[in-house]
C-alpha atoms as a PDB file:
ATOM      1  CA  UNK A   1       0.000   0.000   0.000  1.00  0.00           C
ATOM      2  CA  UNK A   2       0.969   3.330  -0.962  1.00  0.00           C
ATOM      3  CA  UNK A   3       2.637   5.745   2.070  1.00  0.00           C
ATOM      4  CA  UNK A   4       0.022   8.613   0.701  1.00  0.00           C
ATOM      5  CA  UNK A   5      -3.292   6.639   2.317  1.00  0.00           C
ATOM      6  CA  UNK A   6      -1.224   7.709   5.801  1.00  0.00           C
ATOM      7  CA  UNK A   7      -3.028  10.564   5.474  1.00  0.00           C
ATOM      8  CA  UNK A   8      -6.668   8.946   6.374  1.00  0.00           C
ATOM      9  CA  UNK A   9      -5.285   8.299  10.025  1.00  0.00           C
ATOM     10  CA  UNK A  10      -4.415  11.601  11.002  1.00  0.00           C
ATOM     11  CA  UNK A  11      -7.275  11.516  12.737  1.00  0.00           C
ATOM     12  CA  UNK A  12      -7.334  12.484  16.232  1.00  0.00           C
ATOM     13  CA  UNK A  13      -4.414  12.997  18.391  1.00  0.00           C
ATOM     14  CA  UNK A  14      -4.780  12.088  21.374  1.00  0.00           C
ATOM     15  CA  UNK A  15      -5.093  14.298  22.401  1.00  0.00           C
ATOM     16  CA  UNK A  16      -6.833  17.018  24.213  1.00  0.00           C
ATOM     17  CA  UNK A  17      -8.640  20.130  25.049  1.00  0.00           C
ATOM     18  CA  UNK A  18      -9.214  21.964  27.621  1.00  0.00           C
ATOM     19  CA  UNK A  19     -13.156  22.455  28.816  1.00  0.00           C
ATOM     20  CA  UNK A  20     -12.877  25.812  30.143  1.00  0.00           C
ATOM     21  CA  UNK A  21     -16.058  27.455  29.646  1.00  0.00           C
ATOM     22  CA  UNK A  22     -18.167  23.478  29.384  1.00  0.00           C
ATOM     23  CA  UNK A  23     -21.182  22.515  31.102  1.00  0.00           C
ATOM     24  CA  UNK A  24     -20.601  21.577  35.021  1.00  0.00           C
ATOM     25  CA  UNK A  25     -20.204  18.284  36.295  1.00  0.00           C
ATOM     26  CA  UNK A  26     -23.248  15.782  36.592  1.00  0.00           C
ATOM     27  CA  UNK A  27     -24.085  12.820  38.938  1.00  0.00           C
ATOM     28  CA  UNK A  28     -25.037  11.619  35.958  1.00  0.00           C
ATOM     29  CA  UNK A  29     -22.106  11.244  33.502  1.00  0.00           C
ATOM     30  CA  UNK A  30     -18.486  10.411  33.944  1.00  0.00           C
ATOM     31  CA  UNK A  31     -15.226  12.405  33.878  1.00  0.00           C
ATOM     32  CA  UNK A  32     -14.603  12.165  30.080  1.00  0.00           C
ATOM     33  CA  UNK A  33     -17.792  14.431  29.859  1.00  0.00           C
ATOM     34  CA  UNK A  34     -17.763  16.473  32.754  1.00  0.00           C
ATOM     35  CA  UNK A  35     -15.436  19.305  33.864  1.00  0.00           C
ATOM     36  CA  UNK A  36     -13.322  17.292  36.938  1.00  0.00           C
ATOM     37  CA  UNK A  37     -10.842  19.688  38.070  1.00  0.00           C
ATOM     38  CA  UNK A  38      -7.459  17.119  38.203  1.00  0.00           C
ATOM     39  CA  UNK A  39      -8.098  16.398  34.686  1.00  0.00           C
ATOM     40  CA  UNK A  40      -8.590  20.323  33.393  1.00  0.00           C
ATOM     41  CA  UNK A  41      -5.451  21.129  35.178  1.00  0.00           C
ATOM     42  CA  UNK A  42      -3.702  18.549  33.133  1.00  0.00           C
ATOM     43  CA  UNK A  43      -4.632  19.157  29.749  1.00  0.00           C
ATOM     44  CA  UNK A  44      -3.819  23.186  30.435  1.00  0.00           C
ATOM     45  CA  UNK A  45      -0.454  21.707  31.065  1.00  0.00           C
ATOM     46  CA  UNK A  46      -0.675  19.614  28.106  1.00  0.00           C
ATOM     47  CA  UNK A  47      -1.972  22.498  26.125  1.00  0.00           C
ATOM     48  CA  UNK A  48       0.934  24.741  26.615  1.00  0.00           C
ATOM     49  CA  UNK A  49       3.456  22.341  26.337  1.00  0.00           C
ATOM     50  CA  UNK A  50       4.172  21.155  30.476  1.00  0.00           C
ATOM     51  CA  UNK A  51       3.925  17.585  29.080  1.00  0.00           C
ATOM     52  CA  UNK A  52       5.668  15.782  32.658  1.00  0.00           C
ATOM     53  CA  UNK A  53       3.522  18.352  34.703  1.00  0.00           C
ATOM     54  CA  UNK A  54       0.523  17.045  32.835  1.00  0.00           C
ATOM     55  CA  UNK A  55       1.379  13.340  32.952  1.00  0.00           C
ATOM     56  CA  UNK A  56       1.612  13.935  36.712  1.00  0.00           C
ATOM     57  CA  UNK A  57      -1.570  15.117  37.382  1.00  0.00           C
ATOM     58  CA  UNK A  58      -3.257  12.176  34.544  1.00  0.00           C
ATOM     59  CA  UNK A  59      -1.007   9.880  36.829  1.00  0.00           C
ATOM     60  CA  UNK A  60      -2.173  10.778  40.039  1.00  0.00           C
ATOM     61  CA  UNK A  61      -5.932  10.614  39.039  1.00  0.00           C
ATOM     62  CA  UNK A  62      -6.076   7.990  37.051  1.00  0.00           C
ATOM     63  CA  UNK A  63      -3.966   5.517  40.508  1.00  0.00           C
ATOM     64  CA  UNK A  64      -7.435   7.152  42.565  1.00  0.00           C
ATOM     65  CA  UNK A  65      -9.987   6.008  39.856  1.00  0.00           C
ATOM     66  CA  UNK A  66      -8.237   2.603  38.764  1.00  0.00           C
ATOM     67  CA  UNK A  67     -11.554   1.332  37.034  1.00  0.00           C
ATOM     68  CA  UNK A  68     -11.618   4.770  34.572  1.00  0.00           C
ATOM     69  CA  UNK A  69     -10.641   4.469  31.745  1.00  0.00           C
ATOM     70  CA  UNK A  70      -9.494   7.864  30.734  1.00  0.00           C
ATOM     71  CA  UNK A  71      -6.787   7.987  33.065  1.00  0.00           C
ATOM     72  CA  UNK A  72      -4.543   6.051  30.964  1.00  0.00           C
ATOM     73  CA  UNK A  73      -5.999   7.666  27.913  1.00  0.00           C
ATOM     74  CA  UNK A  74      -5.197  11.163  29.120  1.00  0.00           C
ATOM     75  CA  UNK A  75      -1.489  10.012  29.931  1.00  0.00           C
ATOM     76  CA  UNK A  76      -0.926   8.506  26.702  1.00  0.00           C
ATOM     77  CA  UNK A  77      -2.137  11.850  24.701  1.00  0.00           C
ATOM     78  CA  UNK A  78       0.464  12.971  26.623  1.00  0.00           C
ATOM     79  CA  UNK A  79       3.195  11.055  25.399  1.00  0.00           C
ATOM     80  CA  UNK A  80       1.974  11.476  21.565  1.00  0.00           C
ATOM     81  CA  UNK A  81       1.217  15.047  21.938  1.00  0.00           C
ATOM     82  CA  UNK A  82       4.873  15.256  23.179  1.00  0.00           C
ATOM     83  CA  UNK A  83       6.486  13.734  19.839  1.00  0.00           C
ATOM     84  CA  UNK A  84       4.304  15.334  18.218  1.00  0.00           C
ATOM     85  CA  UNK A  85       4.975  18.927  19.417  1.00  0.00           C
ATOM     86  CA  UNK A  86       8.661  17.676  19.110  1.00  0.00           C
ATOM     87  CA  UNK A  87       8.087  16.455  15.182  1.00  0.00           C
ATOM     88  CA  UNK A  88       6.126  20.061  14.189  1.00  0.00           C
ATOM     89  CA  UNK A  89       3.142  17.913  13.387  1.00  0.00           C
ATOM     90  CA  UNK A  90       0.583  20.485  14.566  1.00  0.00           C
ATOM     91  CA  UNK A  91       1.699  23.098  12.892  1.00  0.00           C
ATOM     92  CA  UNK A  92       0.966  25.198   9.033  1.00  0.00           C
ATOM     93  CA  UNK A  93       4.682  24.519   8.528  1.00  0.00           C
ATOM     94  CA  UNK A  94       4.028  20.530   8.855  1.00  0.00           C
ATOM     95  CA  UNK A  95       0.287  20.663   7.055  1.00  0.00           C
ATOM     96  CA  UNK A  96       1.050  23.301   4.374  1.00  0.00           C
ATOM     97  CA  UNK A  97       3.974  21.197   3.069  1.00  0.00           C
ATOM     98  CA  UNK A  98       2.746  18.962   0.611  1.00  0.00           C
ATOM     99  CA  UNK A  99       5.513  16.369   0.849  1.00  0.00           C
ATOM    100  CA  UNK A 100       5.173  15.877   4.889  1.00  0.00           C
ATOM    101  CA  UNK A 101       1.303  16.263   4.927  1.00  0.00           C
ATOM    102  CA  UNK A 102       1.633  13.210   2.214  1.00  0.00           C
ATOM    103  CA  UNK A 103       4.387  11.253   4.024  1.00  0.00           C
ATOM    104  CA  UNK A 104       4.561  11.743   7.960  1.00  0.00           C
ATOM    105  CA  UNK A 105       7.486  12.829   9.974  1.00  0.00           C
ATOM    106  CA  UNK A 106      11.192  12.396   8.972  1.00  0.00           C
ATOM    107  CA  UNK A 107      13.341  10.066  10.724  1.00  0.00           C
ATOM    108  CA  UNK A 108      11.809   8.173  13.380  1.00  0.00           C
ATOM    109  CA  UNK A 109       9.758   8.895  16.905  1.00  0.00           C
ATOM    110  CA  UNK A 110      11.741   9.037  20.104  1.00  0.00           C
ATOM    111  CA  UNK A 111      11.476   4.947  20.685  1.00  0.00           C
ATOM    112  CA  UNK A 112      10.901   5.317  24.683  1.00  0.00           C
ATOM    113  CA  UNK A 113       8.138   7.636  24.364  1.00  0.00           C
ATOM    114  CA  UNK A 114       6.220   5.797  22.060  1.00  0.00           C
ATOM    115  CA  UNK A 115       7.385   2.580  24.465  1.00  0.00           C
ATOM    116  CA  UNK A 116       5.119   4.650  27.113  1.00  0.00           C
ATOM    117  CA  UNK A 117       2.104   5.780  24.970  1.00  0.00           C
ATOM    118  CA  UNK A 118       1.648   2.073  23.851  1.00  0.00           C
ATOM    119  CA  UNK A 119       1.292   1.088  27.298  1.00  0.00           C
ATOM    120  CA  UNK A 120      -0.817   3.472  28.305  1.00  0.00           C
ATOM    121  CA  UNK A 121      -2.922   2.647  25.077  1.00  0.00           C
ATOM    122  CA  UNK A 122      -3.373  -0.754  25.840  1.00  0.00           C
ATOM    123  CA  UNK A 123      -4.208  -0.121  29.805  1.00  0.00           C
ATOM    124  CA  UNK A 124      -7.161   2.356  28.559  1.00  0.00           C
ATOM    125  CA  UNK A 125      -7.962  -0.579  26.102  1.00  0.00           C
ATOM    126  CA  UNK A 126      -7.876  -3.323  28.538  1.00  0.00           C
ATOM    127  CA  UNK A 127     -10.340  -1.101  31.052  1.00  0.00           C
ATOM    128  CA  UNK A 128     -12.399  -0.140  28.656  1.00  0.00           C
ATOM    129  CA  UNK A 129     -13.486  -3.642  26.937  1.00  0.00           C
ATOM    130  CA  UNK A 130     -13.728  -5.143  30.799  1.00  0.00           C
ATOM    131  CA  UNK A 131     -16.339  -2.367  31.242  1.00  0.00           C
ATOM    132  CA  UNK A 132     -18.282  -2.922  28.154  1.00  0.00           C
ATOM    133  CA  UNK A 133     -18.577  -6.938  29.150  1.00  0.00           C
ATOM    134  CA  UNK A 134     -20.892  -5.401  31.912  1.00  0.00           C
ATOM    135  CA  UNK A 135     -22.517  -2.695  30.086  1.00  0.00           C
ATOM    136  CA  UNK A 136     -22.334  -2.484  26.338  1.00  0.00           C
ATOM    137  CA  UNK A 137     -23.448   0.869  26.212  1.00  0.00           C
ATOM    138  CA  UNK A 138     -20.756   2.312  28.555  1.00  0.00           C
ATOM    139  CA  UNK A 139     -20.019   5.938  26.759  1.00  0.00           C
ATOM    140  CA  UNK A 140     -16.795   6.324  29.255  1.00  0.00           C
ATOM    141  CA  UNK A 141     -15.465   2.659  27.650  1.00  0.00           C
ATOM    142  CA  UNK A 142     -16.761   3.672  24.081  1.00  0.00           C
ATOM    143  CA  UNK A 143     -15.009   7.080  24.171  1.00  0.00           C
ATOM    144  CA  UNK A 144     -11.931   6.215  25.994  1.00  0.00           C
ATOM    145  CA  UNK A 145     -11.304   3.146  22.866  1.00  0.00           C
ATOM    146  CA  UNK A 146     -12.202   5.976  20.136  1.00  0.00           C
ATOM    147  CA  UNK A 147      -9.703   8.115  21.226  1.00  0.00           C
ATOM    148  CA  UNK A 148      -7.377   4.818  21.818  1.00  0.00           C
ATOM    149  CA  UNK A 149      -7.503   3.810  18.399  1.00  0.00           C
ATOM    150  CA  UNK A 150      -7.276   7.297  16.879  1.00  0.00           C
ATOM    151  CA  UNK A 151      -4.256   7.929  18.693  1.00  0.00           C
ATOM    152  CA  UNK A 152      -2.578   4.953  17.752  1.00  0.00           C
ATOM    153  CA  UNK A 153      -3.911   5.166  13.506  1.00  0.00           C
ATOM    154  CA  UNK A 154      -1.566   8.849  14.063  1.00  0.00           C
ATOM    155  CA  UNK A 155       1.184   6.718  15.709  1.00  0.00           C
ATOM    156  CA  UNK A 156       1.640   4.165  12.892  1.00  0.00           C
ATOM    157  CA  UNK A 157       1.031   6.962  10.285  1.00  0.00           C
ATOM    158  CA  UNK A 158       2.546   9.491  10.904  1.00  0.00           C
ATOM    159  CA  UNK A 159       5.248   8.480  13.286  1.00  0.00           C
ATOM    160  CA  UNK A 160       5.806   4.910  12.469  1.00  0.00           C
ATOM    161  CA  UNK A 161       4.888   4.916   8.872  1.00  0.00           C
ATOM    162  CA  UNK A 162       2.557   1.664   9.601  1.00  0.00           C
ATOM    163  CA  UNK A 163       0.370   2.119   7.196  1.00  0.00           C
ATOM    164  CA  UNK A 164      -1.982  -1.028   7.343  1.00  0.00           C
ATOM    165  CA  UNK A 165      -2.202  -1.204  10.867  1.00  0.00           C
ATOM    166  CA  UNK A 166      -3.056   2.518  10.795  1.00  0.00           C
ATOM    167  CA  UNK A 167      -5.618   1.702   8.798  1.00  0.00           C
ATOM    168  CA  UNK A 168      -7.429  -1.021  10.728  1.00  0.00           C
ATOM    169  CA  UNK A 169      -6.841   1.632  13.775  1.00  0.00           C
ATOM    170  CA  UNK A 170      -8.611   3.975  11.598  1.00  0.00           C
ATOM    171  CA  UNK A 171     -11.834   1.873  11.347  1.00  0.00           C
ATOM    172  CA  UNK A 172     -12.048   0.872  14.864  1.00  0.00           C
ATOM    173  CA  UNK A 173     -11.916   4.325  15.588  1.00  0.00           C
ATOM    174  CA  UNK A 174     -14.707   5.349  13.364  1.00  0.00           C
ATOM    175  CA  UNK A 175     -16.679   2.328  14.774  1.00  0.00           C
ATOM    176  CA  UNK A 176     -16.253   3.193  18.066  1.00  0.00           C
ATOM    177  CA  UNK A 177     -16.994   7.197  17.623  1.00  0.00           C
ATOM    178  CA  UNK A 178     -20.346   6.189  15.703  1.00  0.00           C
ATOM    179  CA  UNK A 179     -21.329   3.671  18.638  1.00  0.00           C
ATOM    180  CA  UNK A 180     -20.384   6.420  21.099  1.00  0.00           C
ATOM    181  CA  UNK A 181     -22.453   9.199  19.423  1.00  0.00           C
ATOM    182  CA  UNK A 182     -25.381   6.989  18.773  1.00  0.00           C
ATOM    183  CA  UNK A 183     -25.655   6.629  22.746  1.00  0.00           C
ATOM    184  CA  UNK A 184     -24.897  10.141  23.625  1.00  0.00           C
ATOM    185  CA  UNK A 185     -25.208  12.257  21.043  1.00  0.00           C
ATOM    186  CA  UNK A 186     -23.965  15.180  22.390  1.00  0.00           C
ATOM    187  CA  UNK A 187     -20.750  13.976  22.907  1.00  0.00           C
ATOM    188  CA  UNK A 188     -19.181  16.406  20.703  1.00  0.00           C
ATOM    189  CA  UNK A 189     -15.686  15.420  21.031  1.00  0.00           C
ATOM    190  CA  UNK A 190     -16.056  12.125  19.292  1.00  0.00           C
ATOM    191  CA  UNK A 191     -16.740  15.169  16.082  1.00  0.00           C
ATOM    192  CA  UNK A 192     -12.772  15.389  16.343  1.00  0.00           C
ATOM    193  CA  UNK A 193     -12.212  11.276  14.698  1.00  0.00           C
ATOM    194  CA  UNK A 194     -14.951  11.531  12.241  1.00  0.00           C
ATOM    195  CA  UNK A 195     -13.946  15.463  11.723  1.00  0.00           C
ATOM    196  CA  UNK A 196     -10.428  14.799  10.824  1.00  0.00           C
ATOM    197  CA  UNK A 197     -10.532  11.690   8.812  1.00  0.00           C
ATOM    198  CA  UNK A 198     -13.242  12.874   6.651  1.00  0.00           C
ATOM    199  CA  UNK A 199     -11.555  16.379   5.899  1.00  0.00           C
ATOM    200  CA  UNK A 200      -7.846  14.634   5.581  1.00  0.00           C
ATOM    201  CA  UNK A 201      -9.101  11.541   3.372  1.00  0.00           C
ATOM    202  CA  UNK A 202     -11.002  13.992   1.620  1.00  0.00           C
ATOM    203  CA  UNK A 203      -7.661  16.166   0.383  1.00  0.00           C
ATOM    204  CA  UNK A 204      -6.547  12.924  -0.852  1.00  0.00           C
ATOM    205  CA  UNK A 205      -6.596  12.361  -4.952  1.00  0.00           C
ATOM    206  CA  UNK A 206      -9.269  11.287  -6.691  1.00  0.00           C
ATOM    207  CA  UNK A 207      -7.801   8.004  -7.206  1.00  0.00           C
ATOM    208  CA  UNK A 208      -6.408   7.271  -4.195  1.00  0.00           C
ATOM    209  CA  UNK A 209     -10.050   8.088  -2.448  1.00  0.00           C
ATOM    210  CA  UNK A 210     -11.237   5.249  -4.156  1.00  0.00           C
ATOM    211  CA  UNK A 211      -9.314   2.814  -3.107  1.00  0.00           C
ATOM    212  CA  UNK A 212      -9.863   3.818   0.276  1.00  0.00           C
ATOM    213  CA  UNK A 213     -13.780   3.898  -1.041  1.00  0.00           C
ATOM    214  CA  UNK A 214     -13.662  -0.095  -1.776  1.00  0.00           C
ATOM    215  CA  UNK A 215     -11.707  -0.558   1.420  1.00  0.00           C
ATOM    216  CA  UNK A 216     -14.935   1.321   3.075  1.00  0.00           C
ATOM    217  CA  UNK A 217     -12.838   4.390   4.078  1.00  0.00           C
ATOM    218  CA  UNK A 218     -14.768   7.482   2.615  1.00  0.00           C
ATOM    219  CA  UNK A 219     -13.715  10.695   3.078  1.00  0.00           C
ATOM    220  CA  UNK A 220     -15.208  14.239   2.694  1.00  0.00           C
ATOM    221  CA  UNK A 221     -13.500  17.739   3.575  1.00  0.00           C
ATOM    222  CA  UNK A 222     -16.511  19.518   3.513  1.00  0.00           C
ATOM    223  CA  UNK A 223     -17.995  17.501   6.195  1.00  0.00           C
ATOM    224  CA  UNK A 224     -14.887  17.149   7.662  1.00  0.00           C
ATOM    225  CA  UNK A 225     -14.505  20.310   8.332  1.00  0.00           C
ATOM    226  CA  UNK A 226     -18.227  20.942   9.595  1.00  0.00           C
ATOM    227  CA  UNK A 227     -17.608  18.088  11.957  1.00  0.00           C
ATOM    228  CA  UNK A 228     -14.585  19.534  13.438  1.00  0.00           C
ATOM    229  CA  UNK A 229     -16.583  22.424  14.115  1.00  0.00           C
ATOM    230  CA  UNK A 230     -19.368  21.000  16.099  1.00  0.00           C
ATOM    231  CA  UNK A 231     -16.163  19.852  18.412  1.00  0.00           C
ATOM    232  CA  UNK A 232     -15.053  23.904  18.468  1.00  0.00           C
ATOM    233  CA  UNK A 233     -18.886  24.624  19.602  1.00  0.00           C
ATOM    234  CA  UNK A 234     -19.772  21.771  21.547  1.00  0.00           C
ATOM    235  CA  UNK A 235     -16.767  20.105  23.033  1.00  0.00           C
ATOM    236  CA  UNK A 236     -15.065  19.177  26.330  1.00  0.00           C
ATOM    237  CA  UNK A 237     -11.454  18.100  26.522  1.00  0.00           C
ATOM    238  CA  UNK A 238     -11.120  17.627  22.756  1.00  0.00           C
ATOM    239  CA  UNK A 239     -12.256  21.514  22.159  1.00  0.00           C
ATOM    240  CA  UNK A 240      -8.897  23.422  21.935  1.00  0.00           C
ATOM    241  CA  UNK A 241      -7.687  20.081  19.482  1.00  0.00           C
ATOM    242  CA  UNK A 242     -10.797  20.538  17.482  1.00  0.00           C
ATOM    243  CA  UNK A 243      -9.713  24.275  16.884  1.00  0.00           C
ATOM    244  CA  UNK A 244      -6.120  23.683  15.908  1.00  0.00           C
ATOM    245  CA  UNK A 245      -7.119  21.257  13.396  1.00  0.00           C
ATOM    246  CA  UNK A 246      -9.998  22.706  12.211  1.00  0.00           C
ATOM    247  CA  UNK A 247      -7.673  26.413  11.746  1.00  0.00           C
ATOM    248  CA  UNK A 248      -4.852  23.993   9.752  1.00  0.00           C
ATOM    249  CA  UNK A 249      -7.429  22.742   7.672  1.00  0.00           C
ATOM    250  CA  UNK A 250      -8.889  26.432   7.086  1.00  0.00           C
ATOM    251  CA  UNK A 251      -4.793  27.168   6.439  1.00  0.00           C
ATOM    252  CA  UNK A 252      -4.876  24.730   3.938  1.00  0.00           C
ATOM    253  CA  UNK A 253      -8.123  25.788   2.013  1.00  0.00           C
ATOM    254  CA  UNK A 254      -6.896  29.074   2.299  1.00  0.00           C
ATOM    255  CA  UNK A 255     -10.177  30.173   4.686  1.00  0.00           C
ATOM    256  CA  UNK A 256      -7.416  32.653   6.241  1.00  0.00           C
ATOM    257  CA  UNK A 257     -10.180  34.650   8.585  1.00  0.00           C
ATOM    258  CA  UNK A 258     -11.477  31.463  10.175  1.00  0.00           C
ATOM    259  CA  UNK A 259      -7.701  29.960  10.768  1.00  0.00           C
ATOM    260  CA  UNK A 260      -7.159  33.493  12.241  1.00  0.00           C
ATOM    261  CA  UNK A 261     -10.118  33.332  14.489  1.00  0.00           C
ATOM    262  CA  UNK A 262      -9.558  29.902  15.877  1.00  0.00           C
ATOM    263  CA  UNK A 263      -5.335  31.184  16.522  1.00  0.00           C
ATOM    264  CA  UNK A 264      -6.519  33.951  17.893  1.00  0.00           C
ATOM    265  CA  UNK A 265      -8.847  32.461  20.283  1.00  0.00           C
ATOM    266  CA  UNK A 266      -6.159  29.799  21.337  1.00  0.00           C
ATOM    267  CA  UNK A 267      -3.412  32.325  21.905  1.00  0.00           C
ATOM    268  CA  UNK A 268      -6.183  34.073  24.431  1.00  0.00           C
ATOM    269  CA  UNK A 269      -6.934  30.821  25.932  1.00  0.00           C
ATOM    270  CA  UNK A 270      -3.295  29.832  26.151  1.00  0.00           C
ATOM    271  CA  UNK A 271      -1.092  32.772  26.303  1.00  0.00           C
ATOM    272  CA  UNK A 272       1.674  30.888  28.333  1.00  0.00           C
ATOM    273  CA  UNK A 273       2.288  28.912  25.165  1.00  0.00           C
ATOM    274  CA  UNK A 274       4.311  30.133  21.897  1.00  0.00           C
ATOM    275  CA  UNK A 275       2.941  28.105  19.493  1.00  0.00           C
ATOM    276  CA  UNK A 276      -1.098  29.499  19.066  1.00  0.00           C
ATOM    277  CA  UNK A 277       0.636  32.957  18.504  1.00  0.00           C
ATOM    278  CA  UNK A 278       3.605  32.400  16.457  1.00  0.00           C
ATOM    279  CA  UNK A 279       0.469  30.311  14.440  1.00  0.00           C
ATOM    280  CA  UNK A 280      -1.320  32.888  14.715  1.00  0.00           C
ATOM    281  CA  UNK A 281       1.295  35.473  13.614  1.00  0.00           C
ATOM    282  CA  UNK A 282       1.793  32.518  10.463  1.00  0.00           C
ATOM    283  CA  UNK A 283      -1.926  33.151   9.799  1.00  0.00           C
ATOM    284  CA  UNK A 284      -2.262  36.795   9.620  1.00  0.00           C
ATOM    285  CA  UNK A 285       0.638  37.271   7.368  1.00  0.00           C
ATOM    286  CA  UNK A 286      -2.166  36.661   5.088  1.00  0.00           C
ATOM    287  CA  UNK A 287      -4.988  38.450   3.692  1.00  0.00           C
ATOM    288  CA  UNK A 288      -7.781  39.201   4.412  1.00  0.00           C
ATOM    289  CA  UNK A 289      -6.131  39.935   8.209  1.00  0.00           C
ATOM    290  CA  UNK A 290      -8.512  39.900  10.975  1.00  0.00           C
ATOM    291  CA  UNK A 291      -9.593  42.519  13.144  1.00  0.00           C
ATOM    292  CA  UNK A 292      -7.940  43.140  16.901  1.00  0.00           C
ATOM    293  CA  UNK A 293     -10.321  42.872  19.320  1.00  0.00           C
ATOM    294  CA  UNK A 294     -11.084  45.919  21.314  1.00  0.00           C
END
């Protein structure tokens, strides 16, 4: 298989978003959709680049809730949000060149880090399937093995340059998101799998889409990039994610006022973290420039 069809696992990062400004915690639903104040502090760590601050606090919550799931999921965004930020993935520099959108990283990941996120992968796997033996509609199990098998499909893209087992990752993934949203349909940061892999299979060439179409990987940017945005409105610790990709992918159709507004909003939101602005800086280089806020 060709290394271009890399670009159909993309999909979802691991990673994570900060909930500042979501609804408030419920008796009712667990801590992937809820606002539990351990887990916030992390991912503004993780957001700004404190990657061993955050993996502290995922640590230390996830050894108090043993049976949650997205304990181990939060620690192994960590990791791959690390190597990652250490690669340039999330950046217009990564997704406006052609040749690295196409064909991943160069070189290869830092091998102990990726040693890490696997484990912490297959923990949040292992919890997750044990919980759905006693309740098949678990959301916490069905989320926590979306964002498992998303964040490995960008492993063995992007990093490893696995390309079938990205694949297969990449299906699970969509599996599990669909299953997730038909139980709780407001759980808006499952938007971030479907989001990406429909906008990023979508850039793909005609002929290359359908091969992925007969492989029953379909892909639409369009919709990709609507579905990324119901994450920006709507979602919880995947929100700040949803906005970077969904401002690359506005880089990348040249929808420079929207990639401006999502920047702009981040480097408010994050201001302790270089990246949003010197994006954001990247982003209003071109024209039409948005306005300052008063």
């Amino acid at each position: 298989m060709t290394s271009r069809t890399y670009l159909s696992a993309v999909v979802l990062l691991l990673s994570a978003g900060c909930p500042f400004g979501a609804r408030a915690k419920s008796v009712e639903e667990g801590p992937a959709f809820t606002q539990v104040p351990e887990l916030t502090a992390g991912f503004r760590l993780l957001y700004i680049q404190h990657f061993a601050e955050a993996r502290q606090q995922f640590s230390s919550w996830g050894g108090e809730h043993p049976d949650e799931p997205f304990g181990p999921v939060a620690v192994a965004a960590s990791y791959l949000y690390e190597e990652f930020h250490q690669q340039g993935v999330l950046t217009s520099d990564f997704f406006l060149n052609e040749k690295r959108f196409l064909n991943g990283i160069e070189g290869k990941p830092n091998a102990e880090r990726m040693r890490h996120f696997q484990t912490a992968v297959e923990r949040a796997r292992a919890i997750s399937k044990s919980r759905l033996k006693k309740n098949s509609q678990d959301a916490e199990a069905l989320f926590a093995l979306t964002l498992s098998a998303g964040m490995e499909s960008d492993a063995d893209m992007i990093l490893r340059k696995q390309n079938l087992e990205a694949l297969k990752r990449l299906k699970e993934a969509n599996l599990y998101a669909k299953q997730l949203l038909a139980e709780k349909p407001d759980a808006s940061d499952a938007y971030v799998a479907l989001g990406s892999a429909n906008y990023i299979i979508g850039s793909l060439s005609a002929g290359f889409r359908a091969l992925l179409w007969f492989g029953g990987i379909h892909g639409d940017k369009r919709l990709g990039m609507e579905q990324l945005g119901k994450t920006v409105e709507g979602g919880n610790y995947l929100r700040p994610f949803g906005k970077i990709m969904l401002a690359l992918a506005a880089r990348r159709e040249k929808q420079n006022a929207l990639a401006q507004k999502l920047l702009h909003e981040l480097t408010e939101e994050f201001p302790e973290s270089p990246l949003y602005s010197a994006e954001y800086a990247k982003a209003s280089a071109q024209q039409p420039q948005m306005r300052a806020r008063p």
